[in-house]
N, C-alpha and C. Protein backbone atom coordinates (compact mmCIF):
# COMPACT_ATOMS: atom_id res chain seq x y z
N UNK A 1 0.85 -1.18 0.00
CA UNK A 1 0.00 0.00 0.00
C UNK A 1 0.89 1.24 0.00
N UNK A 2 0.79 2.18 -1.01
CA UNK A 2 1.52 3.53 -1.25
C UNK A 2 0.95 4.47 0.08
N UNK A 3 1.85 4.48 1.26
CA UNK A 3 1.58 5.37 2.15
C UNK A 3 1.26 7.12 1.86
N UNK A 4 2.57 7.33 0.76
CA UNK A 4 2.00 8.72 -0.21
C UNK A 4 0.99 9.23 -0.36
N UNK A 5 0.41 8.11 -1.37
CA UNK A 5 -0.77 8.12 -2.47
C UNK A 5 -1.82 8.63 -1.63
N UNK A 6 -2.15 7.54 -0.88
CA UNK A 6 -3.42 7.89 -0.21
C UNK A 6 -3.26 8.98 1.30
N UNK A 7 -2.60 9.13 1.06
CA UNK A 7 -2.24 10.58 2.30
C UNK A 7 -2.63 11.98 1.02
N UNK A 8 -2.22 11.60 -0.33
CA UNK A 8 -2.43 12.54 -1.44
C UNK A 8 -3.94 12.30 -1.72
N UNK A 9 -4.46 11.20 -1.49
CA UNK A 9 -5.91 11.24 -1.91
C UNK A 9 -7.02 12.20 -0.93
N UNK A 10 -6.08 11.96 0.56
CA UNK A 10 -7.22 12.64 1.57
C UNK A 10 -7.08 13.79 1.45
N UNK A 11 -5.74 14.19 1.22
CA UNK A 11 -6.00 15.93 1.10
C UNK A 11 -6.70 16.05 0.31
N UNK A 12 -6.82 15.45 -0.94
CA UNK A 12 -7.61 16.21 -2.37
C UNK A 12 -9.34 16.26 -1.85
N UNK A 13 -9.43 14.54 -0.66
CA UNK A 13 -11.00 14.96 0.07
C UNK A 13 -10.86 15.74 0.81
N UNK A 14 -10.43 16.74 1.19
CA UNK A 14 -10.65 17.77 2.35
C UNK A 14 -10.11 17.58 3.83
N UNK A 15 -9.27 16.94 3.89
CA UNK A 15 -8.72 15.87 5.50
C UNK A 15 -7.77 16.87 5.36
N UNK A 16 -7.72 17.47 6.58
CA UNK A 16 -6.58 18.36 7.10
C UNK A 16 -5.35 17.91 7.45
N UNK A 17 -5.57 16.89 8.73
CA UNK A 17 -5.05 16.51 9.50
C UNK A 17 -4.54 14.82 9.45
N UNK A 18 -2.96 14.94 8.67
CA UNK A 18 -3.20 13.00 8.12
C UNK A 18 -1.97 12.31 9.03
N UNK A 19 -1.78 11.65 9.70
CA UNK A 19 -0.61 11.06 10.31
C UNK A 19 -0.58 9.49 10.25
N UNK A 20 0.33 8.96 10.50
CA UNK A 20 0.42 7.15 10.69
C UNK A 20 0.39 7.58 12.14
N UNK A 21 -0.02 6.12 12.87
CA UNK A 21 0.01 5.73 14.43
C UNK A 21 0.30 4.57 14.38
N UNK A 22 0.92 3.94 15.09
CA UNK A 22 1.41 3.01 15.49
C UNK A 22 1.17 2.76 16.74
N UNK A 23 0.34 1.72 17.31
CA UNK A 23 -0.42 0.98 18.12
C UNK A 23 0.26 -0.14 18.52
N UNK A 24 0.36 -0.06 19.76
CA UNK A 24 0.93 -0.97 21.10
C UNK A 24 0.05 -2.44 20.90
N UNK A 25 0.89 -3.58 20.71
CA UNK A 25 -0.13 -4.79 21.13
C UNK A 25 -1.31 -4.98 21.82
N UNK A 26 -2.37 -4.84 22.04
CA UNK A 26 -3.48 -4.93 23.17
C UNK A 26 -3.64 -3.85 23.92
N UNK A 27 -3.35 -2.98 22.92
CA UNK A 27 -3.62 -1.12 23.70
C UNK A 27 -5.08 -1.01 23.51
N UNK A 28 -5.63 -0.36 24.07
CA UNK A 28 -7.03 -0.08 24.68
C UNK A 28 -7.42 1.44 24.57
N UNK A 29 -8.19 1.50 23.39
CA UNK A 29 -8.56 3.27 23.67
C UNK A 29 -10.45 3.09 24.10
N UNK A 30 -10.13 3.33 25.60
CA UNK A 30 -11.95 3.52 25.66
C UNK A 30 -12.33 4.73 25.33
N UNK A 31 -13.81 4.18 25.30
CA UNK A 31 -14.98 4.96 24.62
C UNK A 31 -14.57 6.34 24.54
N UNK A 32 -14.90 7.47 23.44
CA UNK A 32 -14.56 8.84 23.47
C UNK A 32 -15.21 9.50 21.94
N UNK A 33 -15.73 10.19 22.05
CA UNK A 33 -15.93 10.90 19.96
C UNK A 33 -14.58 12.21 19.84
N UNK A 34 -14.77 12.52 18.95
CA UNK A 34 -14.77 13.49 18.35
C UNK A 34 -15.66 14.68 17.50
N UNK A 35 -15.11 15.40 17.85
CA UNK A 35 -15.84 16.74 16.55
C UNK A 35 -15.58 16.93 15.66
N UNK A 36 -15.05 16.13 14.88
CA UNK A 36 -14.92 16.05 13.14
C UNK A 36 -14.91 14.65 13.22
N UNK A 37 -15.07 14.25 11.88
CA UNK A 37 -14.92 13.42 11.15
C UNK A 37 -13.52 12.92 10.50
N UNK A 38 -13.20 11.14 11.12
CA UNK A 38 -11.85 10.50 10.97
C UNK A 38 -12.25 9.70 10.21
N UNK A 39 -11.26 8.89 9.35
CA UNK A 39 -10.69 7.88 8.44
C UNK A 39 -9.95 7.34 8.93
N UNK A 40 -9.57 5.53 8.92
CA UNK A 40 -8.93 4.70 9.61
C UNK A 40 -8.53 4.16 8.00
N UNK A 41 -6.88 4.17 7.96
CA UNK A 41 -7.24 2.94 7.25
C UNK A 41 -5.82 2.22 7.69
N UNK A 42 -5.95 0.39 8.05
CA UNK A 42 -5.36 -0.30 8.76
C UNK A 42 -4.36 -0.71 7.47
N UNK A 43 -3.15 -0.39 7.70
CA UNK A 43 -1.85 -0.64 7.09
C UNK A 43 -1.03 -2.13 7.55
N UNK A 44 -1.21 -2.70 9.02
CA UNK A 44 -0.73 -3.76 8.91
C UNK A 44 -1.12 -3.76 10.67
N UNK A 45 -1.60 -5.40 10.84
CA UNK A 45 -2.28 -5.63 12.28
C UNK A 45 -3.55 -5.80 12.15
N UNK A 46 -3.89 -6.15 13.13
CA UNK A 46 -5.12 -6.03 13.56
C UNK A 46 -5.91 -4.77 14.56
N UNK A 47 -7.39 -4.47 14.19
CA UNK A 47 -7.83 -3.37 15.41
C UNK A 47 -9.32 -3.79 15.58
N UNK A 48 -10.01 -3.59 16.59
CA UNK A 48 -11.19 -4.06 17.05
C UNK A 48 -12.06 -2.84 17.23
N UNK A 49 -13.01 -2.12 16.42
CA UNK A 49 -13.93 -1.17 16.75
C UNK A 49 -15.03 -1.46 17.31
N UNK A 50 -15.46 -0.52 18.15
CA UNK A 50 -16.64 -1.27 18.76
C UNK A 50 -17.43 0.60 19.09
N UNK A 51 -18.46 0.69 17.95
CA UNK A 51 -19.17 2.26 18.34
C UNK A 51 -20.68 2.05 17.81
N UNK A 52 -21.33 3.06 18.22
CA UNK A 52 -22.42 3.19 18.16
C UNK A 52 -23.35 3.92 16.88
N UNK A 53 -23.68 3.34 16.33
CA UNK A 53 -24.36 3.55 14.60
C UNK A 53 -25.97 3.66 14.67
N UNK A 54 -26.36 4.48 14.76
CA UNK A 54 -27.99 4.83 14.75
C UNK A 54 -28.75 3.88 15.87
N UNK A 55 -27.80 4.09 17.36
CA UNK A 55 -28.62 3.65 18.09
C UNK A 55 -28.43 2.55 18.11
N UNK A 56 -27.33 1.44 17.47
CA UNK A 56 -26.87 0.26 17.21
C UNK A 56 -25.62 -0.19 17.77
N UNK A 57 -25.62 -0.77 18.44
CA UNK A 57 -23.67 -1.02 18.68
C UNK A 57 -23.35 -1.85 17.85
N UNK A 58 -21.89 -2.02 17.06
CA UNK A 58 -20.97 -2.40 16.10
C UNK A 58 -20.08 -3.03 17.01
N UNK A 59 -19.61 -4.03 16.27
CA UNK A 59 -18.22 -4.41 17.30
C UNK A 59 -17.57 -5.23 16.01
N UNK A 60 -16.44 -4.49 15.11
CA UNK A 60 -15.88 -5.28 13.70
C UNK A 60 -14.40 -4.95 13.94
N UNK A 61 -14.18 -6.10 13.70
CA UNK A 61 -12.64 -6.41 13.47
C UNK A 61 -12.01 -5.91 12.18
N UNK A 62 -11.30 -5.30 12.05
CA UNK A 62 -10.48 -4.83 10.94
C UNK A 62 -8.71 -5.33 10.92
N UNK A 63 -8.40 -5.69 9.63
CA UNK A 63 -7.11 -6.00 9.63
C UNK A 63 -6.50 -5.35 8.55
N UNK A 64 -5.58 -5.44 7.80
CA UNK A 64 -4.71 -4.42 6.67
C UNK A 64 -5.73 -4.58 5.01
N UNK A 65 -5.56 -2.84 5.22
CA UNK A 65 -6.19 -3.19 4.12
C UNK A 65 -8.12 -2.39 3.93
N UNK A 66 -8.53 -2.50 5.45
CA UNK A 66 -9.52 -2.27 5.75
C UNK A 66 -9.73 -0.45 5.73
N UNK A 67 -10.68 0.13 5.27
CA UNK A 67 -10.92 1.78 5.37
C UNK A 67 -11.93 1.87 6.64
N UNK A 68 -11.69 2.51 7.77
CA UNK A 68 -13.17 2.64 8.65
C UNK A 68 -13.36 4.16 8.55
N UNK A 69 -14.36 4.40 8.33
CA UNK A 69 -15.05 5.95 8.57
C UNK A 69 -16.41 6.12 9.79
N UNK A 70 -15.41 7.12 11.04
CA UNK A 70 -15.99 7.29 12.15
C UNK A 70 -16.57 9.00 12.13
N UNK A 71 -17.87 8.73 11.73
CA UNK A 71 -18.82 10.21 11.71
C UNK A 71 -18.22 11.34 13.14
N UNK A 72 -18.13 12.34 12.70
CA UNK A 72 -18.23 13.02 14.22
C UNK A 72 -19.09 12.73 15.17
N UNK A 73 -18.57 12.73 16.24
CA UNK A 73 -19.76 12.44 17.93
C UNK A 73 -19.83 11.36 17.88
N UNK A 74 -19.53 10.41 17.15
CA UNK A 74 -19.92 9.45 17.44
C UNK A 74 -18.87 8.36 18.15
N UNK A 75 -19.74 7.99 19.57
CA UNK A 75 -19.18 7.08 20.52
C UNK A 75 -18.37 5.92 19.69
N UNK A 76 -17.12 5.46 20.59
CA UNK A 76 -16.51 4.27 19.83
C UNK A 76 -15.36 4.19 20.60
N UNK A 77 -14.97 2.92 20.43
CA UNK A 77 -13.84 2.62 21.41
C UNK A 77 -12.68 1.49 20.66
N UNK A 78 -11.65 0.99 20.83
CA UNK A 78 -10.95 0.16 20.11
C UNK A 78 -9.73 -0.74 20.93
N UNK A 79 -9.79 -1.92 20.42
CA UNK A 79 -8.44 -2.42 20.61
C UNK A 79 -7.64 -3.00 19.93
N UNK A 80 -6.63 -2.81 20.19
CA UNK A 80 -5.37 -3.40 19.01
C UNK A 80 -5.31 -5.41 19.38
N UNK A 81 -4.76 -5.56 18.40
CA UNK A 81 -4.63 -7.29 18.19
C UNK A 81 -3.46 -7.54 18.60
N UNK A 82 -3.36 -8.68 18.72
CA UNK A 82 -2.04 -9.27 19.84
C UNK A 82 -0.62 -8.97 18.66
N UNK A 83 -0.58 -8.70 17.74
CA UNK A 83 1.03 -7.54 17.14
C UNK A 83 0.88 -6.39 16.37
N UNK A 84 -0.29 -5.71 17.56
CA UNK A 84 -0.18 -4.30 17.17
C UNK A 84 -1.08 -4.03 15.69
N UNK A 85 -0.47 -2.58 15.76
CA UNK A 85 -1.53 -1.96 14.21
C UNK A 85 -0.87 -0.74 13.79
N UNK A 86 -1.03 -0.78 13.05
CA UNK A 86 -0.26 0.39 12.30
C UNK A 86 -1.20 1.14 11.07
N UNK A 87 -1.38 2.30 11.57
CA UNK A 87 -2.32 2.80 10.86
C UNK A 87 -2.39 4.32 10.50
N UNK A 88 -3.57 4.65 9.30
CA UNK A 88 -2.97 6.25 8.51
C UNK A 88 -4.52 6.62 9.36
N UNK A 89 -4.09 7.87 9.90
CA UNK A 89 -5.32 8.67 10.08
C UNK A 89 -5.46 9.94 9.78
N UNK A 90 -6.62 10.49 9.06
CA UNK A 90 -7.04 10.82 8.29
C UNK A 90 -8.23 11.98 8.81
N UNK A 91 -8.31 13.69 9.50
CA UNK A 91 -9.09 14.05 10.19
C UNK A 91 -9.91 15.07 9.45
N UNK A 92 -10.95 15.53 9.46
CA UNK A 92 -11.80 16.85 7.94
C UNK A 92 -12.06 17.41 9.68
N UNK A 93 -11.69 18.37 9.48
CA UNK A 93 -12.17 19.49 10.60
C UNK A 93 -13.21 20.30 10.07
């Protein structure tokens, strides 16, 4: 996957704010939103989302390869897979 490219694609959508993260084995981000709108997309590892969709809870596993799009405000929480995750994020303020 061209780390470039698609860091060049989000700017052209309007994403301000683009960085890689790199995620600890079995790191734990509880529940929290934001006020804009993020893009996940999983570069290598595993990650476990688990948020709330029209009143619905989600709970999907994502591994490389995968795009997640988390609406603003909206509740969600995650954990990384037993070797980590490595991932581009992607923020539209």
């Amino acid at each position: 996957m061209d780390e470039q490219k698609i860091i060049d694609n989000f700017k052209s959508e309007g994403y301000q704010k683009i960085y890689i993260w790199d995620a600890e084995p079995g790191e734990i981000d509880e529940e929290h939103q934001h006020d804009f709108d993020t893009c996940l997309i999983i570069l290598k590892g595993k990650i476990n989302i688990t948020s709330l969709i029209d009143a619905v809870v989600t709970n999907t596993a994502h591994q490389a390869g995968a795009h997640i799009f988390i609406e603003k405000n909206n509740p969600h929480s995650a954990k990384v897979g037993p070797d980590g995750c490595r991932y581009l994020v992607a923020e539209k303020h």
